[in-house]
Protein backbone atom coordinates (compact mmCIF):
# COMPACT_ATOMS: atom_id res chain seq x y z
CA UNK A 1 0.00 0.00 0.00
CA UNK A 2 0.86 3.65 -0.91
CA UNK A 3 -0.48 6.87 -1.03
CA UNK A 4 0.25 10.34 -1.30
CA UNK A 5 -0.96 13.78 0.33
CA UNK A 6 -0.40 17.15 -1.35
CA UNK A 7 -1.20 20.81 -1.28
CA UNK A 8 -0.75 23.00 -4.60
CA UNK A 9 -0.14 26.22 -2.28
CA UNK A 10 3.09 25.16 0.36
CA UNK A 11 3.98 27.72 2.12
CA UNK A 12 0.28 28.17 2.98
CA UNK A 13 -0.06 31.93 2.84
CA UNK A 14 -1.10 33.04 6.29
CA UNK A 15 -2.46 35.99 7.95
CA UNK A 16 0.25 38.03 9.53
CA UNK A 17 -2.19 38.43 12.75
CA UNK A 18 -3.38 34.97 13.80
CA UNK A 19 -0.70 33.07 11.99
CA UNK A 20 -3.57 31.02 10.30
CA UNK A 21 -4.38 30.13 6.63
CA UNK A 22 -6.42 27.40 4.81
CA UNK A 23 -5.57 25.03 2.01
CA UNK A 24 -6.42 22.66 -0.53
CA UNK A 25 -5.37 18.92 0.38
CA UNK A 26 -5.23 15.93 -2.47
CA UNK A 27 -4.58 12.55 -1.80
CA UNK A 28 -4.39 9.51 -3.91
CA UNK A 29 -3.98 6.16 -2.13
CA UNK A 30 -3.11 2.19 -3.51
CA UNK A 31 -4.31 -0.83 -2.10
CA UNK A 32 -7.07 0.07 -0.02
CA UNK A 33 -10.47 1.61 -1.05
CA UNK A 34 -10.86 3.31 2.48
CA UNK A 35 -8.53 6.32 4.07
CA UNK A 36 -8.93 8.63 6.71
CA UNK A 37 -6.72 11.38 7.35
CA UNK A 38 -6.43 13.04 10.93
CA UNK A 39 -4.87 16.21 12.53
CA UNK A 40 -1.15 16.78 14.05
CA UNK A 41 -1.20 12.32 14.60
CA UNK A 42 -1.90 8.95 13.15
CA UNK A 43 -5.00 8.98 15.62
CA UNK A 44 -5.45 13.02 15.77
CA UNK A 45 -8.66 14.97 15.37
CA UNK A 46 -10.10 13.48 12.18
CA UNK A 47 -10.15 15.77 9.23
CA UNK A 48 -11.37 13.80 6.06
CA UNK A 49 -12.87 10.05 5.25
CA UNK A 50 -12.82 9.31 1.78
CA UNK A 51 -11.88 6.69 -1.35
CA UNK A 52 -8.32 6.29 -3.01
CA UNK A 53 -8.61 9.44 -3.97
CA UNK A 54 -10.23 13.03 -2.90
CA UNK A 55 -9.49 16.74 -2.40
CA UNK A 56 -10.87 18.46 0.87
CA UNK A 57 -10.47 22.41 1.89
CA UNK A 58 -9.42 23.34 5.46
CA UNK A 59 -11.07 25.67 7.56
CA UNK A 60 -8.99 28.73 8.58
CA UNK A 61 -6.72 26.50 10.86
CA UNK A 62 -3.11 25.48 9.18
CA UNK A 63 -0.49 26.78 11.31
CA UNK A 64 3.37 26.61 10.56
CA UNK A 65 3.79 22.57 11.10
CA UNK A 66 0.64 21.53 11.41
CA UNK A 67 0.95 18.01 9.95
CA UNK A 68 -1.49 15.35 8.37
CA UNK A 69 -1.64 11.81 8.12
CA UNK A 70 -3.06 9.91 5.27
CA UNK A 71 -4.18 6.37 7.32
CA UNK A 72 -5.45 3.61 5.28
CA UNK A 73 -8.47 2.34 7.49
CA UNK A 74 -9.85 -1.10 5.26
CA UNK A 75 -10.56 -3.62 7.25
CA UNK A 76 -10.83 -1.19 10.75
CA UNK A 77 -6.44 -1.30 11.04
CA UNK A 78 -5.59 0.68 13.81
CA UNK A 79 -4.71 4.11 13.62
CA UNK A 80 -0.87 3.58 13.86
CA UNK A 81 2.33 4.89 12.09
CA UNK A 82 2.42 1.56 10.33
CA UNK A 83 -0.64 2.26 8.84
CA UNK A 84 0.21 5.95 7.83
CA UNK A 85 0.72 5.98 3.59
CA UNK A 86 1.93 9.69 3.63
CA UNK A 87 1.91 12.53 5.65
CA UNK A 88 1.57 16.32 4.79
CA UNK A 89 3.45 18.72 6.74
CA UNK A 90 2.49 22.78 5.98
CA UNK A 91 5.10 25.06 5.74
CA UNK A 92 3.79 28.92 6.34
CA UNK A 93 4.15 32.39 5.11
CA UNK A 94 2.51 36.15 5.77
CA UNK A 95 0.66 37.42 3.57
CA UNK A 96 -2.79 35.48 3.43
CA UNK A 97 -6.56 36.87 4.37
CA UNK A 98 -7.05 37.88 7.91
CA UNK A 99 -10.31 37.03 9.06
């Protein structure tokens, strides 16, 4: 099993204020027809369920670091890092909306 996780906009542009931005995230994933991906852990907050592959939008939360993991979940596998398939970690810079 593979997989990967991407953003077309790393450095996330942030806002100089809050130090917070949002983002596109793709993902493709191979031999498994069921992924999660979750927040800052294998087991973090989840942020998106989908197929082998998908595109979600954040909400106004990526910080500098913030990480995600791409878990394949078939067959209920435990949220582990040897279940991870890839892993997203934002990079930041000023210059985004401030809410």
């Amino acid at each position: 099993m593979s997989g990967t996780l991407t953003t077309p906009t790393n450095p996330v542009k942030v806002c100089a204020k809050t130090g917070v931005g949002a983002a596109t995230v793709n993902w493709t994933a191979s031999g498994t027809d069921t992924i999660d991906i979750h927040l800052d852990a294998p087991s973090g907050t989840l942020f998106a369920r989908g197929g082998r592959d998908g595109t979600a939008e954040t909400g106004p939360w990526v910080r500098e670091g913030t990480t995600l993991y791409l878990q394949n979940i078939a067959r209920y596998v435990p949220l582990t890092p040897d279940n991870t398939l890839a892993r997203l970690v934002f990079r930041t810079v000023p210059g985004g909306p401030c809410p």
